[in-house]
N, C-alpha and C. Protein backbone atom coordinates (compact mmCIF):
# COMPACT_ATOMS: atom_id res chain seq x y z
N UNK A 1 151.84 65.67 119.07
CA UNK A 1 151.42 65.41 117.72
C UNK A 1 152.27 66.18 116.71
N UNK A 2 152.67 67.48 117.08
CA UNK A 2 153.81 67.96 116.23
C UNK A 2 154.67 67.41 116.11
N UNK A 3 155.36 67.07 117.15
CA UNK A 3 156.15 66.13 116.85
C UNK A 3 156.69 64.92 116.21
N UNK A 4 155.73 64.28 116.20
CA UNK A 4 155.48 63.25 115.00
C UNK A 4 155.43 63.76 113.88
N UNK A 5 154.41 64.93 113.52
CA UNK A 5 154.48 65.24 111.89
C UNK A 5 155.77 65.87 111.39
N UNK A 6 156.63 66.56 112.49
CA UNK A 6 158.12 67.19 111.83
C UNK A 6 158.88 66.03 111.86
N UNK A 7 158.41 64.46 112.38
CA UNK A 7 159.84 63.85 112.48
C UNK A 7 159.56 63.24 111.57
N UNK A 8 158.30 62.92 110.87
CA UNK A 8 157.67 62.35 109.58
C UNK A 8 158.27 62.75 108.45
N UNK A 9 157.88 64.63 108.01
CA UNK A 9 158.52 65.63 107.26
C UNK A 9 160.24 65.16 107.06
N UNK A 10 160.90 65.41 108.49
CA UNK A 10 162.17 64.86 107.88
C UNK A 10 162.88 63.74 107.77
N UNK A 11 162.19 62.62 108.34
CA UNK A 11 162.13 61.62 107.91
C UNK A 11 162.12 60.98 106.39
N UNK A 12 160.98 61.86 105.45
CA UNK A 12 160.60 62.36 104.24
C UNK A 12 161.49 62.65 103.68
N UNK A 13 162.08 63.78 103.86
CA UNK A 13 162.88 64.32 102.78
C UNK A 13 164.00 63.77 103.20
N UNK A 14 164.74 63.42 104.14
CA UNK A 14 165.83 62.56 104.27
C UNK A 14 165.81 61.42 103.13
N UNK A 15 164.98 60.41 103.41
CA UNK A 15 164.14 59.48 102.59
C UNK A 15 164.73 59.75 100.98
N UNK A 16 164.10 60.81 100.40
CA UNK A 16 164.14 61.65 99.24
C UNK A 16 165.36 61.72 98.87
N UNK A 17 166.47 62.51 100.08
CA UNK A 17 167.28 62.65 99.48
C UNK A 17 168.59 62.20 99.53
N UNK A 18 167.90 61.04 100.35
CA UNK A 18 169.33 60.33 100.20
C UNK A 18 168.81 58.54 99.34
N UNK A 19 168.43 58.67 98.53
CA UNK A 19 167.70 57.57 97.79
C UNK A 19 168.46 57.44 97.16
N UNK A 20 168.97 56.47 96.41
CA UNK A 20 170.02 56.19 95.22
C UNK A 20 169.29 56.28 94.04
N UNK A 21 169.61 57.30 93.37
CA UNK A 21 169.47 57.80 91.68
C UNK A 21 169.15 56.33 90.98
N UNK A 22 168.08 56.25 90.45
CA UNK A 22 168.10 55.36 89.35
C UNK A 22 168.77 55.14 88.18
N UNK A 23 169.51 54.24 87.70
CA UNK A 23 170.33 53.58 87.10
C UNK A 23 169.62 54.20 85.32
N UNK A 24 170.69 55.11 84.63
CA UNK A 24 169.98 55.42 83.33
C UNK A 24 170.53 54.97 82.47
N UNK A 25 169.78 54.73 81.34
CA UNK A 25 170.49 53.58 80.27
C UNK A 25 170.84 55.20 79.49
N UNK A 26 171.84 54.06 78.72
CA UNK A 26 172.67 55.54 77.56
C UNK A 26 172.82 55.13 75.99
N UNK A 27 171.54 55.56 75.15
CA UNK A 27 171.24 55.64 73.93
C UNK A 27 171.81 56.01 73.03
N UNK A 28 172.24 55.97 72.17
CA UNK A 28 173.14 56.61 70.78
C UNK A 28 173.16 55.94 69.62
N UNK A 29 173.48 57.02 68.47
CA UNK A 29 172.84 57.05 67.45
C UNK A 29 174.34 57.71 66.27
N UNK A 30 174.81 56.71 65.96
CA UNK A 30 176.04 57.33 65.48
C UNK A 30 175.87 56.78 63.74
N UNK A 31 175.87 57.77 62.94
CA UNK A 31 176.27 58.16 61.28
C UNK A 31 177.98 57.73 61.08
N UNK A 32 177.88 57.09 60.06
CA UNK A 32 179.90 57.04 59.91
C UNK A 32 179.75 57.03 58.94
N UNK A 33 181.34 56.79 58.13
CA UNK A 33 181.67 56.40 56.85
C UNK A 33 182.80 55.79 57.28
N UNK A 34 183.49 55.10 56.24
CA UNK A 34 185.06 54.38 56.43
C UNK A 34 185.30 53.90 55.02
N UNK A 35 186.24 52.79 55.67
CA UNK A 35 186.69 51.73 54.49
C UNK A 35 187.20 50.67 54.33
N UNK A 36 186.84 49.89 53.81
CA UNK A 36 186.74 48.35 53.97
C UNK A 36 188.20 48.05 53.20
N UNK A 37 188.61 47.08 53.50
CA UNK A 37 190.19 46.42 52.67
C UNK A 37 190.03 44.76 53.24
N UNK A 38 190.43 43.98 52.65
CA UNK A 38 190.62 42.92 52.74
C UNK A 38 192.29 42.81 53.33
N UNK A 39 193.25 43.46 53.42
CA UNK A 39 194.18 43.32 53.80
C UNK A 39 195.05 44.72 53.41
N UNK A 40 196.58 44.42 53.82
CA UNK A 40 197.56 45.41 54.04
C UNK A 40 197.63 46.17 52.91
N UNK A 41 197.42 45.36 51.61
CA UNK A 41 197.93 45.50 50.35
C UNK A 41 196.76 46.39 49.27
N UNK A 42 195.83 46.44 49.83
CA UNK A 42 194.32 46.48 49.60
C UNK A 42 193.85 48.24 49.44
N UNK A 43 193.78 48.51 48.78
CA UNK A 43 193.70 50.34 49.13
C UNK A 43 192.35 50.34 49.61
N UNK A 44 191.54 49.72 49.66
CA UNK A 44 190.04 50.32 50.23
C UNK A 44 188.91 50.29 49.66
N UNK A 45 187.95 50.55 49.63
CA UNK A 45 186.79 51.15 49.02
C UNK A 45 186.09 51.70 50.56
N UNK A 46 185.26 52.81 49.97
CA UNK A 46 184.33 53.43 50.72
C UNK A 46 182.92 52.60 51.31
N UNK A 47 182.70 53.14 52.33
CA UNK A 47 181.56 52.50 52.95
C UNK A 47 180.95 53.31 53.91
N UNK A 48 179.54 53.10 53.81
CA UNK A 48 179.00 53.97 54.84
C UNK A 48 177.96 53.69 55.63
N UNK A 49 177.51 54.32 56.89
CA UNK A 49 176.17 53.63 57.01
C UNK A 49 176.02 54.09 58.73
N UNK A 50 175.50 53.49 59.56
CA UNK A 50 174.96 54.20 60.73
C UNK A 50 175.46 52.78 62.04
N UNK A 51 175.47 53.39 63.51
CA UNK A 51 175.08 52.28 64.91
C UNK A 51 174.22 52.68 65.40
N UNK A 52 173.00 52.18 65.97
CA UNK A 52 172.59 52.66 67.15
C UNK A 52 172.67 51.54 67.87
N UNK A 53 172.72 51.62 69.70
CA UNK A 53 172.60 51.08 70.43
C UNK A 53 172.07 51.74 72.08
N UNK A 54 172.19 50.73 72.88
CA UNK A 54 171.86 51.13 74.32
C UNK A 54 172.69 50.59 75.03
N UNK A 55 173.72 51.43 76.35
CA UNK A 55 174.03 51.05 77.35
C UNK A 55 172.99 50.68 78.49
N UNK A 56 173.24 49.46 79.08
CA UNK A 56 172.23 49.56 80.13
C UNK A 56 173.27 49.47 81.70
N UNK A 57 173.21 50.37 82.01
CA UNK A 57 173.96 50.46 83.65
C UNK A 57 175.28 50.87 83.11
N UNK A 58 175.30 51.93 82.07
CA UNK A 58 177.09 52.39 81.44
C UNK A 58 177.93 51.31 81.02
N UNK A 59 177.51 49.87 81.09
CA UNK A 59 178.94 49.08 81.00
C UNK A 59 178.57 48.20 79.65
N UNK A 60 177.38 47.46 79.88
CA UNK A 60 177.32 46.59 79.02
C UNK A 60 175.94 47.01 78.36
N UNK A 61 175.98 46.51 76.90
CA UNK A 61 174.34 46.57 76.19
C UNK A 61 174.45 46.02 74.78
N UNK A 62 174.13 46.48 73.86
CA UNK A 62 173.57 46.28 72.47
C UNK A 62 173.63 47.16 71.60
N UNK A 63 174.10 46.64 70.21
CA UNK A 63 173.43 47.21 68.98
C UNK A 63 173.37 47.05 68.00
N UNK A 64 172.98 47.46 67.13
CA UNK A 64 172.60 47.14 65.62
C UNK A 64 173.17 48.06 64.23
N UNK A 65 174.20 47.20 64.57
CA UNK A 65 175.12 48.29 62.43
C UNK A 65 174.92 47.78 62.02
N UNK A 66 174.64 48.66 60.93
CA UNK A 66 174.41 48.56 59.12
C UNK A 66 175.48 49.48 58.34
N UNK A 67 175.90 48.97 57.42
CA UNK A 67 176.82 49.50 56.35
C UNK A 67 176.50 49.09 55.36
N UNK A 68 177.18 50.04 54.02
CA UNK A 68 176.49 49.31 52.58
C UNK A 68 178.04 50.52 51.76
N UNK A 69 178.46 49.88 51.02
CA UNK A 69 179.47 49.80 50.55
C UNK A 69 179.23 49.81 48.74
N UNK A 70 178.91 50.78 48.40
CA UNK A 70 179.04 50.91 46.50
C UNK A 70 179.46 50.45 45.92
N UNK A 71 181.42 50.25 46.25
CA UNK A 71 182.24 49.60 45.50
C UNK A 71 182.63 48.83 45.88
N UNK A 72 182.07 47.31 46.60
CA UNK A 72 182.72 46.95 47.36
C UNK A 72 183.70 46.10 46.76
N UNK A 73 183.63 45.07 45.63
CA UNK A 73 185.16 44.93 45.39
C UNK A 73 186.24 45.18 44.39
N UNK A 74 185.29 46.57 44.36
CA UNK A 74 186.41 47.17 43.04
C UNK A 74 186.09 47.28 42.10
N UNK A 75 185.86 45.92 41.34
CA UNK A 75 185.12 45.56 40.02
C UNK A 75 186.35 44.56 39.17
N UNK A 76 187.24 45.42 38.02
CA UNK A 76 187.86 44.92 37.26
C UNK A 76 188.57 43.29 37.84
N UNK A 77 189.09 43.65 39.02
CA UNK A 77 189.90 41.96 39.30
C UNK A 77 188.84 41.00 38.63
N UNK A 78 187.66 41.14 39.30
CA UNK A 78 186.56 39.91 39.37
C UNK A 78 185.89 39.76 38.36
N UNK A 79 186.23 41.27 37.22
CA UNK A 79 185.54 41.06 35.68
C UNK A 79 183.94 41.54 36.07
N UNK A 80 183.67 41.92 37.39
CA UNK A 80 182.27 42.56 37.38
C UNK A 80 182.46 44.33 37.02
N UNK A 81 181.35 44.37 36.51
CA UNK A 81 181.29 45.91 36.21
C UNK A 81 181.11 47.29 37.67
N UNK A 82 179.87 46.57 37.94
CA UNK A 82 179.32 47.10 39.42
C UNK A 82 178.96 46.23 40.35
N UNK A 83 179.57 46.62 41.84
CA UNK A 83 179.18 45.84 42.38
C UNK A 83 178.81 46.58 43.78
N UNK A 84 178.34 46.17 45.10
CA UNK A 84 177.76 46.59 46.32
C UNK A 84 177.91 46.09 47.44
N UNK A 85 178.04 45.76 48.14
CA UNK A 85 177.94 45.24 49.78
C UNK A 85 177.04 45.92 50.79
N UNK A 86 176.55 45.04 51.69
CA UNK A 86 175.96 45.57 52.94
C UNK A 86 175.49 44.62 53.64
N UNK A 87 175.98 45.50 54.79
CA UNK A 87 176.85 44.16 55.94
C UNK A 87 175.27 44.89 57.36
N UNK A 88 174.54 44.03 58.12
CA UNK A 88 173.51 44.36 58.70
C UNK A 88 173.70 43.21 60.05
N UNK A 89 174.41 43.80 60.86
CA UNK A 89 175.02 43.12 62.37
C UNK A 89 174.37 43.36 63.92
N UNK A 90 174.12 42.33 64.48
CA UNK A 90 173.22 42.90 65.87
C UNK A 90 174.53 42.22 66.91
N UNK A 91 175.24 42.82 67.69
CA UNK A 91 176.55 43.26 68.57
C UNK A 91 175.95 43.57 69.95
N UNK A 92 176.73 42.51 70.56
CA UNK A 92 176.80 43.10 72.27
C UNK A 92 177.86 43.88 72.18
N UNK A 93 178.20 44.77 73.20
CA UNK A 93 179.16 45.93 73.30
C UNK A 93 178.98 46.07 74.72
N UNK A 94 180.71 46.25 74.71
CA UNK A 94 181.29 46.06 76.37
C UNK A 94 182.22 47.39 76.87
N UNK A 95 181.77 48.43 77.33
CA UNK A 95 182.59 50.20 77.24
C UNK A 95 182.60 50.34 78.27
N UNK A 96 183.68 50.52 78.88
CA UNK A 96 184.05 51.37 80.45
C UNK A 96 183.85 52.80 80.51
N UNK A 97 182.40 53.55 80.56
CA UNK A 97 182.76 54.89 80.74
C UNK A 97 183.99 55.56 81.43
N UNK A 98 184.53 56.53 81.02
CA UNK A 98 185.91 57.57 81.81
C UNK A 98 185.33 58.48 81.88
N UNK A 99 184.78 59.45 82.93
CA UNK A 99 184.10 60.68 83.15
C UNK A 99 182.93 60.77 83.26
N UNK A 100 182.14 59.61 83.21
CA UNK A 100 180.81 59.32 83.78
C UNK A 100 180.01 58.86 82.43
N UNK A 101 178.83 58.76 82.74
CA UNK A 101 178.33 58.51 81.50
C UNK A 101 177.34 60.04 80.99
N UNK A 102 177.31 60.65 81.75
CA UNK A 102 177.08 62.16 81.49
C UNK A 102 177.97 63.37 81.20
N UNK A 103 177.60 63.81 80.20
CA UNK A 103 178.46 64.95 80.19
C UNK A 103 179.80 64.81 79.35
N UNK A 104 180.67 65.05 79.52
CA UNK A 104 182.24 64.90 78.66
C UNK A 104 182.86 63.52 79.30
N UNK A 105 183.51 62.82 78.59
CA UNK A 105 184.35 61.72 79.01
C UNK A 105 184.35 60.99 77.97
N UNK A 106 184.86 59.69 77.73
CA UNK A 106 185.32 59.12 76.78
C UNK A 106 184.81 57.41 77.14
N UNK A 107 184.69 56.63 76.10
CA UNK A 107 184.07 54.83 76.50
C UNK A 107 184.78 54.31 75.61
N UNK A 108 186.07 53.73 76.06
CA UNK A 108 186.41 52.54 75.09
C UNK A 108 185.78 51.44 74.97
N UNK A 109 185.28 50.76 73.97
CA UNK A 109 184.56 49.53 73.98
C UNK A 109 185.18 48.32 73.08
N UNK A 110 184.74 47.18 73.55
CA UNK A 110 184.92 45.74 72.33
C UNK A 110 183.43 45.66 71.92
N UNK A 111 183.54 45.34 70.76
CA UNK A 111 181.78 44.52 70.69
C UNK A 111 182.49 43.55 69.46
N UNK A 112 180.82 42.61 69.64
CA UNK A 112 181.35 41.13 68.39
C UNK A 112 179.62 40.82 68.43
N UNK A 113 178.76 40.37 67.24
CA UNK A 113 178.37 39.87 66.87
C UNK A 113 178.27 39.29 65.70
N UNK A 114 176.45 38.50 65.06
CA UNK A 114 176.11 37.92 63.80
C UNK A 114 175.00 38.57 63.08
N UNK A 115 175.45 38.52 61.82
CA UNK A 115 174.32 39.29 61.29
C UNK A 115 174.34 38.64 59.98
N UNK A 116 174.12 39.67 58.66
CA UNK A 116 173.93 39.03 57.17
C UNK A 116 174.81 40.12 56.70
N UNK A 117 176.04 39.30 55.48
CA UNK A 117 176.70 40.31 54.66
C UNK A 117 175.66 40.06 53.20
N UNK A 118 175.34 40.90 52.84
CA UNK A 118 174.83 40.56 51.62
C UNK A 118 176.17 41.10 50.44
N UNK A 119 176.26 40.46 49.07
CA UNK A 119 177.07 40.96 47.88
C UNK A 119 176.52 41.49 46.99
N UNK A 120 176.77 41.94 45.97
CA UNK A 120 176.23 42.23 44.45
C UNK A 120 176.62 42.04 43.50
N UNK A 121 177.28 41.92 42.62
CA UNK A 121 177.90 41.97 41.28
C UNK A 121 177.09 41.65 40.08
N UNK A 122 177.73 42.65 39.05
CA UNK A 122 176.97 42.94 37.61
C UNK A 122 178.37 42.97 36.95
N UNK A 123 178.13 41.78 35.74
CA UNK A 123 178.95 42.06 34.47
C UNK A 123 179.21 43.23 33.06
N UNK A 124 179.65 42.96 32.71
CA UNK A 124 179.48 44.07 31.45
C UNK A 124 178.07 43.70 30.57
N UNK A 125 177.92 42.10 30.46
CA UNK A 125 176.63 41.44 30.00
C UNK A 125 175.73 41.45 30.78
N UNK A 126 175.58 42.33 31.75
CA UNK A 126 173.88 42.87 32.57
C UNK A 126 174.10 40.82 33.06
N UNK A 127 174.81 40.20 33.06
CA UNK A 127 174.54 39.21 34.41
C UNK A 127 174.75 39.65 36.15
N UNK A 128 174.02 39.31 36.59
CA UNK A 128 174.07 39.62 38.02
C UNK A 128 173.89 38.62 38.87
N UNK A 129 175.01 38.60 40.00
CA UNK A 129 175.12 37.52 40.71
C UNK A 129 175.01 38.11 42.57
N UNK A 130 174.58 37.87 42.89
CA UNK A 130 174.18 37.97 44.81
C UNK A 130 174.35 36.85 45.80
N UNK A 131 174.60 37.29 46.69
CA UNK A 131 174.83 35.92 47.71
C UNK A 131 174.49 36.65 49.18
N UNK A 132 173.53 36.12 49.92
CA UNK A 132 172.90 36.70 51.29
C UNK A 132 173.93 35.28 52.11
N UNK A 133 174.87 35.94 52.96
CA UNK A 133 175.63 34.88 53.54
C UNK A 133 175.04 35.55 55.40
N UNK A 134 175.19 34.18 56.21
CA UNK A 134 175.35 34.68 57.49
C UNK A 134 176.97 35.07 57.87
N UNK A 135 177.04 36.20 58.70
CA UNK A 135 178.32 36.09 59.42
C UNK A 135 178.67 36.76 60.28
N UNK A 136 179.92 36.86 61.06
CA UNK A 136 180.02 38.04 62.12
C UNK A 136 181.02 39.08 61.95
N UNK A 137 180.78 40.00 63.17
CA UNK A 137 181.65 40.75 63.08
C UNK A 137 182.34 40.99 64.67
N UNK A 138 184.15 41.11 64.72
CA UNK A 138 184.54 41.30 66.33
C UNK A 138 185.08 42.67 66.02
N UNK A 139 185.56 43.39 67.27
CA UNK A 139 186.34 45.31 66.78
C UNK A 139 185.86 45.61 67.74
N UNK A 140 186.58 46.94 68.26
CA UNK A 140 186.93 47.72 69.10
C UNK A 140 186.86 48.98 68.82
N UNK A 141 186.66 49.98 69.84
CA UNK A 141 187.17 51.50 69.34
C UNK A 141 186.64 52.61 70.50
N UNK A 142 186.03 53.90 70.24
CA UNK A 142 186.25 54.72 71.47
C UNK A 142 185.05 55.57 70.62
N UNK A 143 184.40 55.83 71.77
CA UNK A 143 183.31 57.54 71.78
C UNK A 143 183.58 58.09 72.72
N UNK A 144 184.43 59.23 72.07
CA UNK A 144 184.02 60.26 73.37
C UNK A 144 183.26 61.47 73.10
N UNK A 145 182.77 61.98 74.26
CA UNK A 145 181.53 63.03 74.39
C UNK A 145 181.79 64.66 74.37
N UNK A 146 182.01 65.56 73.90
CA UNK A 146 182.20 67.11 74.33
C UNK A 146 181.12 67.17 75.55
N UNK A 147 179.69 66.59 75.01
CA UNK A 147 178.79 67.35 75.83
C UNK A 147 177.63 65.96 76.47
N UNK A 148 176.79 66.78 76.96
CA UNK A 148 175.69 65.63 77.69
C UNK A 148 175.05 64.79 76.02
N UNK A 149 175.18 65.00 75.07
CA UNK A 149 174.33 64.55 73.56
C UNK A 149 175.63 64.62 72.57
N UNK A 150 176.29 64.80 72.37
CA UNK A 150 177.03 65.26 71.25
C UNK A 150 178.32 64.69 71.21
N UNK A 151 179.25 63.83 70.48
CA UNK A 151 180.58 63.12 70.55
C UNK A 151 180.92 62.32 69.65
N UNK A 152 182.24 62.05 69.28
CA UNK A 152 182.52 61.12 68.30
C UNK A 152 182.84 59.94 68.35
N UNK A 153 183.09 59.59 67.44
CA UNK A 153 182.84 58.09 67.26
C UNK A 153 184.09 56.97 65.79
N UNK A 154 184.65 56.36 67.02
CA UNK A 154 185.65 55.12 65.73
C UNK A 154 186.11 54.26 66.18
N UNK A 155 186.34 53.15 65.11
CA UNK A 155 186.17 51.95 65.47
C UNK A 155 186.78 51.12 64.63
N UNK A 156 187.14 50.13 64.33
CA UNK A 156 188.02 49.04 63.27
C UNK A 156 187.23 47.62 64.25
N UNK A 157 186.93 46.81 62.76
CA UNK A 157 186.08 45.74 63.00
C UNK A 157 186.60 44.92 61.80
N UNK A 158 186.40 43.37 62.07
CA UNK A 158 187.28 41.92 61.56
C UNK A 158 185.53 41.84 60.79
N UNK A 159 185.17 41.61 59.56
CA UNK A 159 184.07 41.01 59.25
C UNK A 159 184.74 39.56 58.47
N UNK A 160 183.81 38.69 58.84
CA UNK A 160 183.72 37.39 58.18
C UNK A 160 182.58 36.53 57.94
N UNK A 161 182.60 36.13 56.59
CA UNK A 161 181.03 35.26 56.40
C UNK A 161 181.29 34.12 56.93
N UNK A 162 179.84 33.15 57.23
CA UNK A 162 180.20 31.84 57.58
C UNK A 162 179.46 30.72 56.38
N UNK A 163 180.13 29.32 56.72
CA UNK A 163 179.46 28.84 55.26
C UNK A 163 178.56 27.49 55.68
N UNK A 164 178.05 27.70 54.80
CA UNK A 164 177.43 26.40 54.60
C UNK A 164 176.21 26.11 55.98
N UNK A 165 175.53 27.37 56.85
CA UNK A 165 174.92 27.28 57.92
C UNK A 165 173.64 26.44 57.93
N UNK A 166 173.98 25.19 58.06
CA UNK A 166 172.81 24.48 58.36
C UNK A 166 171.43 25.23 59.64
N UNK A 167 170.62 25.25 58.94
CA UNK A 167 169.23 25.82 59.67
C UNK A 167 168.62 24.55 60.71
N UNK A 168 169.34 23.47 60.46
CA UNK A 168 168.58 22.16 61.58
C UNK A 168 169.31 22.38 62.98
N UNK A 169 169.51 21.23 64.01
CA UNK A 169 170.08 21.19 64.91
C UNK A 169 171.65 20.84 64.79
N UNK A 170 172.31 21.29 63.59
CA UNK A 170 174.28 21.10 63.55
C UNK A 170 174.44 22.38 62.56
N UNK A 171 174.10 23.32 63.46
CA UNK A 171 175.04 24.44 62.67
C UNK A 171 175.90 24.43 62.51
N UNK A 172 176.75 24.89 61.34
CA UNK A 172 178.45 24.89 60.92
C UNK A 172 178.61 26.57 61.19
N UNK A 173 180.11 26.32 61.68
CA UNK A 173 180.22 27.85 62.32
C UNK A 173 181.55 28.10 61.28
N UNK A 174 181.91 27.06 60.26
CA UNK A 174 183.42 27.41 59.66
C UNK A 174 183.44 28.38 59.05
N UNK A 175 184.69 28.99 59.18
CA UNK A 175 184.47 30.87 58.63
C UNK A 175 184.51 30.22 56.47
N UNK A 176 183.81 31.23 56.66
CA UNK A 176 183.58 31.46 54.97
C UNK A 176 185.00 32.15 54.42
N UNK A 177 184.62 31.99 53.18
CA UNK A 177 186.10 32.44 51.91
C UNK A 177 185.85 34.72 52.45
N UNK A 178 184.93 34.74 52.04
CA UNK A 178 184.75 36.54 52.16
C UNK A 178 185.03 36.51 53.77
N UNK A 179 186.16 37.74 53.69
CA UNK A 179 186.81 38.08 55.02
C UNK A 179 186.95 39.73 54.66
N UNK A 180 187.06 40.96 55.88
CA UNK A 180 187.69 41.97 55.11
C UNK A 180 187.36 42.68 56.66
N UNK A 181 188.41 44.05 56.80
CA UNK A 181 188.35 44.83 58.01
C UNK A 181 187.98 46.17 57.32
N UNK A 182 187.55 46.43 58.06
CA UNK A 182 186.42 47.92 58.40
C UNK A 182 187.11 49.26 59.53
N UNK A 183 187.25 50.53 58.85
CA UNK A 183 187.81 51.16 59.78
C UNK A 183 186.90 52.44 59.17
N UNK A 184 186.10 52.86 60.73
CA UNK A 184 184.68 53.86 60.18
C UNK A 184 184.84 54.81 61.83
N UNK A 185 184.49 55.93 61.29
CA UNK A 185 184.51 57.28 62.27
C UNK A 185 182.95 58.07 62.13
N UNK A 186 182.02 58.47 62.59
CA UNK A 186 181.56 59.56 62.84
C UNK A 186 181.22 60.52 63.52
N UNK A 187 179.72 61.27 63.84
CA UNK A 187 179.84 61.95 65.01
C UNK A 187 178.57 60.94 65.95
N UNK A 188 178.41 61.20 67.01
CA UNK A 188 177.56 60.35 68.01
C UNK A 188 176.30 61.09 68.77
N UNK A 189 175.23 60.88 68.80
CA UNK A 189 174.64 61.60 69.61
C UNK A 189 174.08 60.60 70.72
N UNK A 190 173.70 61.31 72.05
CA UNK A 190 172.99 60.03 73.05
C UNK A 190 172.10 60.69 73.32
């Protein structure tokens, strides 16, 4: 009868410890700023705003940016006084951890989704004009980690509206006139 209960016991902890670790998803929560340009020629305006998402199994998962942009096109060209942007995107994201997904190492990723750019503009005559467009966004870039929570974060992303999106069964997917790239850094936590 001893015998049985010690071959049980290590049977047990064998069991235990040779079990394969459950698979942990990897959360993060990244703050940025950047700057938006429509092209080469384009000096910028500021923009800012947050990602969070989830890896599920280190490789593939989800998430959800938001940015919102003060100046977004300057003003004088367009004869508006003040104007705003903010761009609100839900993105699959595709990252090869390098060094595990714990601890220090680095994840280059692609991601691309659809979301809503919204506009703003105000004249010198307090007219104000808005437009809630659907559209997407594709881009690439890298987090890497110092520690098990703590790492940075950047990225350059293609935004484009789409037009004319019929809500029935023939959506139009033709890219819209508003186009502009995004290049945003912060720090990351998981």
């Amino acid at each position: 009868m001893r015998g049985i209960t010690k071959a049980c016991v290590v049977c047990a902890v064998a069991a235990i410890a040779l079990a394969p670790a459950p698979a942990r998803a990897d959360g993060y929560f990244s703050p940025w700023i950047g700057v938006n340009a429509v092209d080469r020629t384009d000096e910028g305006h500021t923009t800012f705003g947050a990602t969070m998402g989830y890896m599920g199994a280190g490789v593939f998962g989800f998430e959800a940016d938001f940015g919102f942009s003060p100046n977004f096109f300057g003003g004088s060209d367009l004869g508006l006084e003040k104007t705003n942007g903010l761009t609100a995107m839900g993105n699959a994201i595709f990252g090869i951890p390098v060094g595990g997904t714990h601890g220090a190492g680095i994840r280059p990723f692609v991601t691309g989704g659809f979301g809503l750019i919204r506009t703003h503009g105000e004249t010198a005559l307090d007219e104000s004009r808005s437009s809630n467009d659907p559209g997407y966004n594709l881009g690439g870039g890298m987090m890497g980690f110092f520690s098990d929570h703590i790492g940075l974060r950047g990225d350059i992303r293609y935004f484009r509206t789409l037009q004319d999106l019929d809500l029935g069964f023939d959506p139009n997917f033709t890219p819209g006139q508003l186009h502009f790239w995004r290049v945003s850094g912060g720090i990351t936590f998981r």
